[in-house]
PDB file of N, CA and C in Angstrom:
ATOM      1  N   UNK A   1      -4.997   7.707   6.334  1.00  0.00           N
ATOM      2  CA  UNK A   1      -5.569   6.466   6.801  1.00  0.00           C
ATOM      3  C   UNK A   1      -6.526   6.736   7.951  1.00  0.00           C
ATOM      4  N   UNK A   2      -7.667   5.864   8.009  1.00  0.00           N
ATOM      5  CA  UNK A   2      -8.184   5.948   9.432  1.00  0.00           C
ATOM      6  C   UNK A   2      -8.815   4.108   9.311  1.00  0.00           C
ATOM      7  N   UNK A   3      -8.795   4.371  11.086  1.00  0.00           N
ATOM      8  CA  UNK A   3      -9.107   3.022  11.756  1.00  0.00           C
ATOM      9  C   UNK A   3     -10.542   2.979  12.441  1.00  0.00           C
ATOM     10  N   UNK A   4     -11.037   1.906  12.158  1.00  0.00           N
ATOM     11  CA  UNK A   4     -12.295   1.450  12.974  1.00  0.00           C
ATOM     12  C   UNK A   4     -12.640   0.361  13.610  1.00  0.00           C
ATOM     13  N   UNK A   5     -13.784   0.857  14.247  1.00  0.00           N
ATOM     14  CA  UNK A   5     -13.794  -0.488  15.217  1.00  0.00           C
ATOM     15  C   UNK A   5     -15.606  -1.314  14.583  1.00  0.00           C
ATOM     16  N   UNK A   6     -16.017  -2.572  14.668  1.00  0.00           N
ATOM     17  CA  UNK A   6     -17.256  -2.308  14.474  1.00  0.00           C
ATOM     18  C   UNK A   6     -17.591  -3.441  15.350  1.00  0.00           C
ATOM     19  N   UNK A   7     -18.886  -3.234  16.152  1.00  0.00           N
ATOM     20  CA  UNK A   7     -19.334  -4.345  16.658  1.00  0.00           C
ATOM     21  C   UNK A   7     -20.676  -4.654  16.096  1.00  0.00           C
ATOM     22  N   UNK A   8     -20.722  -5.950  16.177  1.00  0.00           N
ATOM     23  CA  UNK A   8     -22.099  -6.558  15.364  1.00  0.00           C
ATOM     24  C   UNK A   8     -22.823  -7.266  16.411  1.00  0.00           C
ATOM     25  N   UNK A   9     -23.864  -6.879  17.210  1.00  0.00           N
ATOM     26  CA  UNK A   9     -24.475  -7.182  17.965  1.00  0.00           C
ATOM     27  C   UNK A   9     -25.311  -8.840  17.416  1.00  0.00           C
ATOM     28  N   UNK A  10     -24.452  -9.625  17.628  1.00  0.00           N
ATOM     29  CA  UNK A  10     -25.312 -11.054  16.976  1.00  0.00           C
ATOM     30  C   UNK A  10     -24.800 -12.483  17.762  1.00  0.00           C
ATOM     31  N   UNK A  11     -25.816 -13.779  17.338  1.00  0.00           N
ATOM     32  CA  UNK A  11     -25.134 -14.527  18.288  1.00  0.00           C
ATOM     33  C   UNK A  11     -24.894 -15.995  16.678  1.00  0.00           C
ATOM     34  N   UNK A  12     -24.538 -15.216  15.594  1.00  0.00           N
ATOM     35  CA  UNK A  12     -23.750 -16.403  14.749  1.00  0.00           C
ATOM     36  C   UNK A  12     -22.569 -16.956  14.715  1.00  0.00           C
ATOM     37  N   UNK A  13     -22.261 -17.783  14.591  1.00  0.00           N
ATOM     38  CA  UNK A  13     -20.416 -18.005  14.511  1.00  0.00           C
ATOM     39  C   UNK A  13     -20.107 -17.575  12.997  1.00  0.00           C
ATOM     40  N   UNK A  14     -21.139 -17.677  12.413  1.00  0.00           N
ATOM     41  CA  UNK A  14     -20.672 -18.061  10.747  1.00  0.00           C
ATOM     42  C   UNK A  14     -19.643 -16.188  10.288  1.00  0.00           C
ATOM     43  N   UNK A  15     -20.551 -15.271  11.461  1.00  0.00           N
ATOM     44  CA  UNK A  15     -20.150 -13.803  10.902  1.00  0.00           C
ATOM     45  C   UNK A  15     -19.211 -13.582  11.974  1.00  0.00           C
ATOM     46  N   UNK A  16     -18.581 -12.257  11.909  1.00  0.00           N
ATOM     47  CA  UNK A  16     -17.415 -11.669  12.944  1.00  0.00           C
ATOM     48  C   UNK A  16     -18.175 -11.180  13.919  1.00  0.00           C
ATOM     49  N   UNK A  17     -18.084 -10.856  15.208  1.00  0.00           N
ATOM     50  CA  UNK A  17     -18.969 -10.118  16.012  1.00  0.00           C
ATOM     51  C   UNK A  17     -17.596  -8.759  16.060  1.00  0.00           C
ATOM     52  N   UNK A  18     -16.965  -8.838  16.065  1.00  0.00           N
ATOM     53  CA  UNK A  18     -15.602  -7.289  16.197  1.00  0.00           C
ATOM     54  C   UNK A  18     -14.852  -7.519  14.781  1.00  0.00           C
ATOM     55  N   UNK A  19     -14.861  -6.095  13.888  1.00  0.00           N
ATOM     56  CA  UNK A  19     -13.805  -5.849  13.308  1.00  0.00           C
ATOM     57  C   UNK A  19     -13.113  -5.199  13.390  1.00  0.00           C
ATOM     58  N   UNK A  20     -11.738  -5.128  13.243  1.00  0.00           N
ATOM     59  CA  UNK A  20     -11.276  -3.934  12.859  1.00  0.00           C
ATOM     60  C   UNK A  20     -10.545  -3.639  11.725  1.00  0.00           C
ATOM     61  N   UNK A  21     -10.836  -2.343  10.962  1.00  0.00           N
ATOM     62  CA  UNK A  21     -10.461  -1.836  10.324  1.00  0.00           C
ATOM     63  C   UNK A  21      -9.580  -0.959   9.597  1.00  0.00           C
ATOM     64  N   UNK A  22      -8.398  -0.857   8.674  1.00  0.00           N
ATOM     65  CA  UNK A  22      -7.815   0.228   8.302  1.00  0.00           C
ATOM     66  C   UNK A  22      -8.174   0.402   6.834  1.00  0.00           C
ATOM     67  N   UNK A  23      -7.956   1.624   6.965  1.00  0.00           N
ATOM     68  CA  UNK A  23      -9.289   2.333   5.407  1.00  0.00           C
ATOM     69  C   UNK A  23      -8.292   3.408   5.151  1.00  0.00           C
ATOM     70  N   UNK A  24      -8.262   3.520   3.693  1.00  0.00           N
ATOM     71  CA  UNK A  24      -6.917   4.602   3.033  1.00  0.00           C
ATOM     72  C   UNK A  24      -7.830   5.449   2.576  1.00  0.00           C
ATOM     73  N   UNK A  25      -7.443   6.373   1.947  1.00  0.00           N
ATOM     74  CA  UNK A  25      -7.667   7.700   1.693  1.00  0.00           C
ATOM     75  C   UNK A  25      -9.173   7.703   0.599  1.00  0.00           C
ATOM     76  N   UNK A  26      -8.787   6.701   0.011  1.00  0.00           N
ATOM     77  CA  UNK A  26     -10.288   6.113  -0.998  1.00  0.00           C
ATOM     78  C   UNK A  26     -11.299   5.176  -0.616  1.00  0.00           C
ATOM     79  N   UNK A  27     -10.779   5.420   0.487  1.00  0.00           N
ATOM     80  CA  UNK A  27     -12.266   4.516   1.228  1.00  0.00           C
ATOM     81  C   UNK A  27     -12.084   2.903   1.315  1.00  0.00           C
ATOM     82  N   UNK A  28     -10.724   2.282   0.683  1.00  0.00           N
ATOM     83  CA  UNK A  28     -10.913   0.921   1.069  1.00  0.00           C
ATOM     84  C   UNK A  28     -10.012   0.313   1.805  1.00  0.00           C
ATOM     85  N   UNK A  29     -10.622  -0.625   2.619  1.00  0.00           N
ATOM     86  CA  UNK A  29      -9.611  -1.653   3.251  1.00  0.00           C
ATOM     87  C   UNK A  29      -7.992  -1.731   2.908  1.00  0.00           C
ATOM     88  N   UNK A  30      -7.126  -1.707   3.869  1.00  0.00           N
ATOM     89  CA  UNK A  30      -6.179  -2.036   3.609  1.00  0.00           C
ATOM     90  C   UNK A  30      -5.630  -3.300   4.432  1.00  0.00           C
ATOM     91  N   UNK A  31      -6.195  -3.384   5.672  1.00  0.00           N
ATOM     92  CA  UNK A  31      -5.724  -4.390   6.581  1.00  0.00           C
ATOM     93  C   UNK A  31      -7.573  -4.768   7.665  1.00  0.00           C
ATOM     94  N   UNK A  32      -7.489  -5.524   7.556  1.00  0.00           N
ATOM     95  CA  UNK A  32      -8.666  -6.083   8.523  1.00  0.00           C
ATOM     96  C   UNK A  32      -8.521  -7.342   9.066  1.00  0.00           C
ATOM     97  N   UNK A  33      -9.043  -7.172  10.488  1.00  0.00           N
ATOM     98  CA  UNK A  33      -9.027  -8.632  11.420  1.00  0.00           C
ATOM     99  C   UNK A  33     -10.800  -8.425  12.189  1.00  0.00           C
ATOM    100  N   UNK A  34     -10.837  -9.952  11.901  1.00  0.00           N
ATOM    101  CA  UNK A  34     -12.741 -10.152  12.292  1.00  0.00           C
ATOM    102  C   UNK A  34     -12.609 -11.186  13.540  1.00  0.00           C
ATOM    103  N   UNK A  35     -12.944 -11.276  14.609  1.00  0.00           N
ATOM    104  CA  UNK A  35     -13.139 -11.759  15.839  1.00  0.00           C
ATOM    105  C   UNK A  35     -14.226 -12.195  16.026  1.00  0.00           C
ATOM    106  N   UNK A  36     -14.894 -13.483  16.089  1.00  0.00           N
ATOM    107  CA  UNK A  36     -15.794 -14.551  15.978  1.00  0.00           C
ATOM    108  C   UNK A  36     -16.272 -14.541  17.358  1.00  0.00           C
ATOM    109  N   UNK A  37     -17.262 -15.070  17.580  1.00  0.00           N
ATOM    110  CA  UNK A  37     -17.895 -15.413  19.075  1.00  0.00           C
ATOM    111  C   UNK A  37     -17.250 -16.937  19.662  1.00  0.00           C
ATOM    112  N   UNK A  38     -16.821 -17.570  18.493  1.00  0.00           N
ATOM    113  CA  UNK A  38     -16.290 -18.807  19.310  1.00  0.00           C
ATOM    114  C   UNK A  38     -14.926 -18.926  19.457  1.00  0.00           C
ATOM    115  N   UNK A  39     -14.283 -17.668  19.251  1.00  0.00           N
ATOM    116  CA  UNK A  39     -12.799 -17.104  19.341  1.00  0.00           C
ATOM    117  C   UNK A  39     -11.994 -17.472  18.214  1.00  0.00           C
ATOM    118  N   UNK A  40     -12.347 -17.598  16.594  1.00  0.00           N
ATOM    119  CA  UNK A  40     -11.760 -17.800  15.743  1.00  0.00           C
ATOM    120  C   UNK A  40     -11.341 -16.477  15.254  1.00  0.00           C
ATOM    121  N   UNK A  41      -9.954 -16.238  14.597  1.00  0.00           N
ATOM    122  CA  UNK A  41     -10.272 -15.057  14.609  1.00  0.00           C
ATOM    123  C   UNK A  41      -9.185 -14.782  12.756  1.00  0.00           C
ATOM    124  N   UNK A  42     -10.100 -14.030  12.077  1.00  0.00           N
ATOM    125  CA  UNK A  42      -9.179 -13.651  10.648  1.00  0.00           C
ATOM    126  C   UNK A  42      -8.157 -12.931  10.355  1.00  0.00           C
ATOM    127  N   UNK A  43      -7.522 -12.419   9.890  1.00  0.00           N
ATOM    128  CA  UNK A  43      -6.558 -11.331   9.462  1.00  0.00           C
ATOM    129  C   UNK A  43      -6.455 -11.222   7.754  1.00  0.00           C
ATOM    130  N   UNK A  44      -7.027 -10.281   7.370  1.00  0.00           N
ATOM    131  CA  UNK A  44      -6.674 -10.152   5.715  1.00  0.00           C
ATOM    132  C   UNK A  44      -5.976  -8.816   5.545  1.00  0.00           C
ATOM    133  N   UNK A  45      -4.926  -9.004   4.288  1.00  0.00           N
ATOM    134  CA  UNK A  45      -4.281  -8.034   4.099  1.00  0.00           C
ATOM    135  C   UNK A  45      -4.129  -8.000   2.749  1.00  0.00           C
ATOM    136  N   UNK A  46      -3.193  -6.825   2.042  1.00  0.00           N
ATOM    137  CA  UNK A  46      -2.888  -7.060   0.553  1.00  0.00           C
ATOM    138  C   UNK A  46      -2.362  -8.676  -0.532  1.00  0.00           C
ATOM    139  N   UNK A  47      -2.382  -9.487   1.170  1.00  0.00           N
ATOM    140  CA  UNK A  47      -2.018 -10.760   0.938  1.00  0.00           C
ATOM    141  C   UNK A  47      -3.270 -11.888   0.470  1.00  0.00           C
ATOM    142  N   UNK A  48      -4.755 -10.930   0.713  1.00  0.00           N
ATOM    143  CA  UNK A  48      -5.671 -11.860   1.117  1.00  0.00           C
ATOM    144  C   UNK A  48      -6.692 -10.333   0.210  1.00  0.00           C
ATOM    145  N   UNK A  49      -6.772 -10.094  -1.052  1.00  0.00           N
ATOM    146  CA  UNK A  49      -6.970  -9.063  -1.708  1.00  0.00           C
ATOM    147  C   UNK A  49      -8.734  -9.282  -1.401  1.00  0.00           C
ATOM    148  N   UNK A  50      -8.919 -10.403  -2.003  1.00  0.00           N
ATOM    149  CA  UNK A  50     -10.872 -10.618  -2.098  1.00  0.00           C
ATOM    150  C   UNK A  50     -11.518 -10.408  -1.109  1.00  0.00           C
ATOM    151  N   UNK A  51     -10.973 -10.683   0.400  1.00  0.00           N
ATOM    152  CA  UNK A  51     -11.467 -10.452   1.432  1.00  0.00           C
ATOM    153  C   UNK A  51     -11.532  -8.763   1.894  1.00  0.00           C
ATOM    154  N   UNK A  52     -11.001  -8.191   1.110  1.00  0.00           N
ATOM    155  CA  UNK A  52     -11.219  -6.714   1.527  1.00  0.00           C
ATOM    156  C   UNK A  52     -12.028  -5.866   0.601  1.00  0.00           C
ATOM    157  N   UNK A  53     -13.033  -4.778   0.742  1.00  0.00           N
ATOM    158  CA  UNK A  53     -13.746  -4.320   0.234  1.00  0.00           C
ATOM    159  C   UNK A  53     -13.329  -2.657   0.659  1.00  0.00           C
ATOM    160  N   UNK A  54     -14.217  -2.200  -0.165  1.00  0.00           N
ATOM    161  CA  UNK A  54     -14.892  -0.866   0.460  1.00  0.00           C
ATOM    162  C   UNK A  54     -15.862  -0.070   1.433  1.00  0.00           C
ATOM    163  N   UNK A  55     -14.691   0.380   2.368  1.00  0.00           N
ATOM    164  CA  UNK A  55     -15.056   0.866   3.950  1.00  0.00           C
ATOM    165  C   UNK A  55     -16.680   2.087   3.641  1.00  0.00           C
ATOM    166  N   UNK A  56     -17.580   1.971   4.400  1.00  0.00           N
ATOM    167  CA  UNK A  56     -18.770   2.543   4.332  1.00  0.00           C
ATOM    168  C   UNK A  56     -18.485   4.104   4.292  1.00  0.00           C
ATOM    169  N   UNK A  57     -19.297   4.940   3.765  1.00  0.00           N
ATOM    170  CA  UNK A  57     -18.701   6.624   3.719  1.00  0.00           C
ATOM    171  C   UNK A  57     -19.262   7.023   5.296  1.00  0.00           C
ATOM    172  N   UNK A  58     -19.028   8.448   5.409  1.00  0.00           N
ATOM    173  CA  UNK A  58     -18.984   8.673   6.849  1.00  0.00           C
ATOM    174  C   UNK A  58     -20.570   8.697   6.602  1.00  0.00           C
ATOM    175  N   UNK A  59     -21.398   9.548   5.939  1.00  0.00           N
ATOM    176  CA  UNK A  59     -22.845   9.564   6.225  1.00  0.00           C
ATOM    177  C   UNK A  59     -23.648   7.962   5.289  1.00  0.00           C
ATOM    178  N   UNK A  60     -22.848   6.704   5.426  1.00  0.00           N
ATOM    179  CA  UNK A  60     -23.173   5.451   5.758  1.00  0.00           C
ATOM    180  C   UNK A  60     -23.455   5.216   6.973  1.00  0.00           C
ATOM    181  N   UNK A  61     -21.789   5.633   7.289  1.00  0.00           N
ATOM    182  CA  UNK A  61     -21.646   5.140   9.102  1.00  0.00           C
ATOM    183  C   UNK A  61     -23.072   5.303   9.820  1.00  0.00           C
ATOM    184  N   UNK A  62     -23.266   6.951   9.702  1.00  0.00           N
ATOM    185  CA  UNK A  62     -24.464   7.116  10.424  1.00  0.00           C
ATOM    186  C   UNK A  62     -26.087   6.380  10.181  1.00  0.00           C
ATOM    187  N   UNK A  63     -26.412   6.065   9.059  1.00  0.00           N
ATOM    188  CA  UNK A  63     -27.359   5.147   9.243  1.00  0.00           C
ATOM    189  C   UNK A  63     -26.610   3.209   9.784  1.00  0.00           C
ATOM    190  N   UNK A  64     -25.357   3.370   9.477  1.00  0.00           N
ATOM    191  CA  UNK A  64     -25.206   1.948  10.022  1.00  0.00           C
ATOM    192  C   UNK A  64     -25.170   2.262  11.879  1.00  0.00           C
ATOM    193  N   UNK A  65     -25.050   3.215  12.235  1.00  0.00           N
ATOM    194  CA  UNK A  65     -24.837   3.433  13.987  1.00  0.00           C
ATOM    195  C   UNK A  65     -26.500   3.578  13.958  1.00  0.00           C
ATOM    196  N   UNK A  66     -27.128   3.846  13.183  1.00  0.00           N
ATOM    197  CA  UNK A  66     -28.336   4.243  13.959  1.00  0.00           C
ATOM    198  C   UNK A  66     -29.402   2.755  13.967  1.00  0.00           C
ATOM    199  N   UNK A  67     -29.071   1.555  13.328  1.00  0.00           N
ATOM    200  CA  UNK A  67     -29.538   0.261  14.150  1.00  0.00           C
ATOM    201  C   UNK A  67     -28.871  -0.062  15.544  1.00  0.00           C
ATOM    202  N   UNK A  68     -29.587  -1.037  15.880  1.00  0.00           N
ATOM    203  CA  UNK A  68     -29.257  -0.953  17.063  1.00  0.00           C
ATOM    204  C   UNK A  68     -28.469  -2.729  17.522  1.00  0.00           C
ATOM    205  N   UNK A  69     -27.902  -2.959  16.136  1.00  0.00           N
ATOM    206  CA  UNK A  69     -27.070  -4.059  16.487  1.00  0.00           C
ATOM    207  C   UNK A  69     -25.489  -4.349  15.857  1.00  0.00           C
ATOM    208  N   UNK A  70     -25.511  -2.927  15.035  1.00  0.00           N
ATOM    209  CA  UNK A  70     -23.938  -2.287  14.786  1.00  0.00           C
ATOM    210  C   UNK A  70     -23.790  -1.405  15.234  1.00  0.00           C
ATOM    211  N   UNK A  71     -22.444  -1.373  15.754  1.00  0.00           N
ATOM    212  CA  UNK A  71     -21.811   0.099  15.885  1.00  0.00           C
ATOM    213  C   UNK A  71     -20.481   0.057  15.558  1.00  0.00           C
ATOM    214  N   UNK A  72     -19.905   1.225  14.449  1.00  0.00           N
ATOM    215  CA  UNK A  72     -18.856   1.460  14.094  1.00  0.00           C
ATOM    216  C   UNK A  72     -18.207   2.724  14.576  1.00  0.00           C
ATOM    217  N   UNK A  73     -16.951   2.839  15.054  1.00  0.00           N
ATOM    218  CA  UNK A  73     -16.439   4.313  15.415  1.00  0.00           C
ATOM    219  C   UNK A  73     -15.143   4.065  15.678  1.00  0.00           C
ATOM    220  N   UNK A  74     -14.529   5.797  15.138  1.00  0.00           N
ATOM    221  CA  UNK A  74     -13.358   5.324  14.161  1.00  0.00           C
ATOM    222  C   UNK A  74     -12.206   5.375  15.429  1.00  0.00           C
ATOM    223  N   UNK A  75     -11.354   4.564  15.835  1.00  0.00           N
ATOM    224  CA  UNK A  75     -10.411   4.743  16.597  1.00  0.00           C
ATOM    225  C   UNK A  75      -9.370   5.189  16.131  1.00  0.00           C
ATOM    226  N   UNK A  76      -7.909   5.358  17.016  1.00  0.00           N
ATOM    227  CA  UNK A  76      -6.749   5.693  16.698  1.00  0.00           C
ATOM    228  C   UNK A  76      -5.922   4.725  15.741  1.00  0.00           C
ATOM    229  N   UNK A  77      -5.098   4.828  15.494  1.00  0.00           N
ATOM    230  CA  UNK A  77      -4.118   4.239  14.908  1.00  0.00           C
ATOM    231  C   UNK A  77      -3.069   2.940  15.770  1.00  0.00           C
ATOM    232  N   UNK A  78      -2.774   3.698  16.807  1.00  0.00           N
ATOM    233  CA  UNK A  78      -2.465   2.872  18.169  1.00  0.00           C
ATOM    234  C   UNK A  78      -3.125   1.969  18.295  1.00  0.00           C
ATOM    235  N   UNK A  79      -4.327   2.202  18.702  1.00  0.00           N
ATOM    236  CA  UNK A  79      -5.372   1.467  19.100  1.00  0.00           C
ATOM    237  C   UNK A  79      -5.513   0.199  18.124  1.00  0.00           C
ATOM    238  N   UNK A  80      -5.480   0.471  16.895  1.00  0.00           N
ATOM    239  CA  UNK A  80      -5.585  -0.494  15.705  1.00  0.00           C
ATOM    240  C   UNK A  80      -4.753  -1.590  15.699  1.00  0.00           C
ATOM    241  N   UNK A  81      -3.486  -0.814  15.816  1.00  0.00           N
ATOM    242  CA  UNK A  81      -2.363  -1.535  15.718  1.00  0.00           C
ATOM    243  C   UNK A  81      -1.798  -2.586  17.041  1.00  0.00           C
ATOM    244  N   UNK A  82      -2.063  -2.022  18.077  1.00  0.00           N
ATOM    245  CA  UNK A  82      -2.047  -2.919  19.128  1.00  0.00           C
ATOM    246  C   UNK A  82      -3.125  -4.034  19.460  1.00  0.00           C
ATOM    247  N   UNK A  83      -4.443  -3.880  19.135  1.00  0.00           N
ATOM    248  CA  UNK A  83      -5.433  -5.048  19.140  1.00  0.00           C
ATOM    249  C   UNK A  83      -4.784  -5.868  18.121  1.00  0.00           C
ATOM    250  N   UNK A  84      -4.278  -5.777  16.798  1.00  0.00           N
ATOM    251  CA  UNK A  84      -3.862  -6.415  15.805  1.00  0.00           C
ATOM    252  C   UNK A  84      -2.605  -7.280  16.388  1.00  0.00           C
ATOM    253  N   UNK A  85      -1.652  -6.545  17.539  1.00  0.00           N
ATOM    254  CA  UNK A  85      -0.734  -7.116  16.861  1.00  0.00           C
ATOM    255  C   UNK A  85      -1.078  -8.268  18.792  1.00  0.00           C
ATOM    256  N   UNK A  86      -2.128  -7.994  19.061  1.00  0.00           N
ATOM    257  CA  UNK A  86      -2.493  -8.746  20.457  1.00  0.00           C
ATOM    258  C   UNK A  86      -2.888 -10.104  19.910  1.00  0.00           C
ATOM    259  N   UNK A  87      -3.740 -10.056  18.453  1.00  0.00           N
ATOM    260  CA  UNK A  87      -4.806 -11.149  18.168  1.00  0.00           C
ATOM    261  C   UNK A  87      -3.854 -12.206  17.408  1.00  0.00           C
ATOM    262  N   UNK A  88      -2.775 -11.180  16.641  1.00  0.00           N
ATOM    263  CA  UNK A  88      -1.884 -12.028  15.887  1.00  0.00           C
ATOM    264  C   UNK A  88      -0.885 -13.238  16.411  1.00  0.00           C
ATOM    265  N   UNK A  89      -0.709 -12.117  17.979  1.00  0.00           N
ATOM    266  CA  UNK A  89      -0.176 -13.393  18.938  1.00  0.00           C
ATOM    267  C   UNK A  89      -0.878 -14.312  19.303  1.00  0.00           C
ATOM    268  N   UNK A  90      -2.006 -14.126  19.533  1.00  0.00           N
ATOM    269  CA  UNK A  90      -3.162 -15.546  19.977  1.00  0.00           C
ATOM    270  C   UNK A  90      -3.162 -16.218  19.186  1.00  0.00           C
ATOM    271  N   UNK A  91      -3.446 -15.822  17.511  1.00  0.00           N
ATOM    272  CA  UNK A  91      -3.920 -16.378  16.748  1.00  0.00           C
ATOM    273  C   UNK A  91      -2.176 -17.681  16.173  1.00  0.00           C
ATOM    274  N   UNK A  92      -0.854 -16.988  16.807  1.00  0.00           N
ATOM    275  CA  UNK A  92       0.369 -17.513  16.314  1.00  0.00           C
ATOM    276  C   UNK A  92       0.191 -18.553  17.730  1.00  0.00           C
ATOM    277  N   UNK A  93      -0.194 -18.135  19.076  1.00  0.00           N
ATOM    278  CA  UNK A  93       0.082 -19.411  19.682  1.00  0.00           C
ATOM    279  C   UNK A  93      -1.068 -20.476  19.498  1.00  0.00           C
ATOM    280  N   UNK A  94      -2.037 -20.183  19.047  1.00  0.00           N
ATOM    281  CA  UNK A  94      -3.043 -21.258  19.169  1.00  0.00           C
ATOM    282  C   UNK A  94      -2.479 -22.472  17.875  1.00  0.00           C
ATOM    283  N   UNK A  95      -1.272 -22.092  17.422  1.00  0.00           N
ATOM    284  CA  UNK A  95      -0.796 -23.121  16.931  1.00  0.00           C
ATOM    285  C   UNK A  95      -1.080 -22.543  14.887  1.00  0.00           C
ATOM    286  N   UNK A  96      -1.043 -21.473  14.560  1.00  0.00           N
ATOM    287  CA  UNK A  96      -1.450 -21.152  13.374  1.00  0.00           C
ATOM    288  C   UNK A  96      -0.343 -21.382  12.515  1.00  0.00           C
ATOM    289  N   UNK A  97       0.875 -21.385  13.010  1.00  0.00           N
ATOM    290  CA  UNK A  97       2.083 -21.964  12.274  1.00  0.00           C
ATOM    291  C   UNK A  97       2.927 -23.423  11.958  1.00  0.00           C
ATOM    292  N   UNK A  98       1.218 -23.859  13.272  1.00  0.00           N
ATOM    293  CA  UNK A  98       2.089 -25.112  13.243  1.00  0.00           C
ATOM    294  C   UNK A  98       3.562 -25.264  14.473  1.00  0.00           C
ATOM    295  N   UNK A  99       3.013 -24.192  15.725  1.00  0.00           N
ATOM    296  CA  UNK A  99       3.901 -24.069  17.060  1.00  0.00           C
ATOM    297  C   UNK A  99       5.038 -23.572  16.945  1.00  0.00           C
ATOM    298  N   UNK A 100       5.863 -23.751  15.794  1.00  0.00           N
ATOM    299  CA  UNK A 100       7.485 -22.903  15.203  1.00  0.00           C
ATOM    300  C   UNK A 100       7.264 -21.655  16.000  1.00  0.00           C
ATOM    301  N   UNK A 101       6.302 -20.432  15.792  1.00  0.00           N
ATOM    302  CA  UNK A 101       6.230 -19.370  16.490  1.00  0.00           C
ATOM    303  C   UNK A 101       5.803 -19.027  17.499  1.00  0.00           C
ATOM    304  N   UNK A 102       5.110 -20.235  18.209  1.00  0.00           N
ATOM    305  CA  UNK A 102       4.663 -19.992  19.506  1.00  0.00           C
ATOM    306  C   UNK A 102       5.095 -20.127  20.231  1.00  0.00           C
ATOM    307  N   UNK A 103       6.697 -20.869  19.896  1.00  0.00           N
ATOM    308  CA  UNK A 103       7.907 -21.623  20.970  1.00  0.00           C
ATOM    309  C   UNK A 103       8.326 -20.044  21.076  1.00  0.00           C
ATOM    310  N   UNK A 104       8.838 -19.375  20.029  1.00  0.00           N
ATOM    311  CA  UNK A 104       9.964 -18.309  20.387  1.00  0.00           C
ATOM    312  C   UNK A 104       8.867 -17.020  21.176  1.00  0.00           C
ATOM    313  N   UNK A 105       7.572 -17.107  21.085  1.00  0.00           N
ATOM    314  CA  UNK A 105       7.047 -15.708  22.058  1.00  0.00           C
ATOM    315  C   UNK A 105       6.467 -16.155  23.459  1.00  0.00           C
ATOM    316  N   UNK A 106       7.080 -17.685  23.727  1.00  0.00           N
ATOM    317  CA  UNK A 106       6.870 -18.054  24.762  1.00  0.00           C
ATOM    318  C   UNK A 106       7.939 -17.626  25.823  1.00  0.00           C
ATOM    319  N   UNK A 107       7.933 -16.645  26.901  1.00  0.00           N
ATOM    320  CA  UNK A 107       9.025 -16.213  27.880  1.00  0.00           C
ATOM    321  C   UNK A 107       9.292 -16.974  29.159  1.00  0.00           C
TER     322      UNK A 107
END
């Protein structure tokens, strides 16, 4: 597996400005969360199949790093997993369950 990060230098709501990424051994998505400029934020998984595609090859990457309003680079695993499981809490208290889960990670 490897993880990425990508930023999209833009000022739309309609697209993600941060993704991140986990990409298996064949190059595709397995888990992704997209972070919006007006703080909406996605999570797709094997649960959410259409929304995931095929992660760019490494000599993609490099013409996608060489504009100058993406940049992708591949982080840790840690790293992945802790932004994920940061956004999942925002995204559970801003009421995504309907508050049931935002009562119990409230301390």
């Amino acid at each position: 597996m490897k993880y990425y990060r990508t930023y999209w230098e833009q000022s739309s709501l309609e697209y993600a400005t941060w993704i991140f990424s986990e990409v298996d051994n064949q190059g595709d998505e397995i888990r992704k969360l997209e972070i919006f400029l007006d703080g909406k934020i996605s999570y797709y998984d094997a649960n959410t199949p259409f929304e995931l595609g095929e992660f760019p090859t490494d000599e993609d990457l490099e013409s996608i790093n060489d504009s100058e309003e993406i940049t992708v680079i591949e982080i840790s695993k840690n790293d992945f997993e802790k932004t994920l499981q940061l956004f999942l809490m925002i995204k559970i208290r801003r009421g995504a369950n309907n508050g049931i889960l935002s009562n119990l990670l409230v301390t």
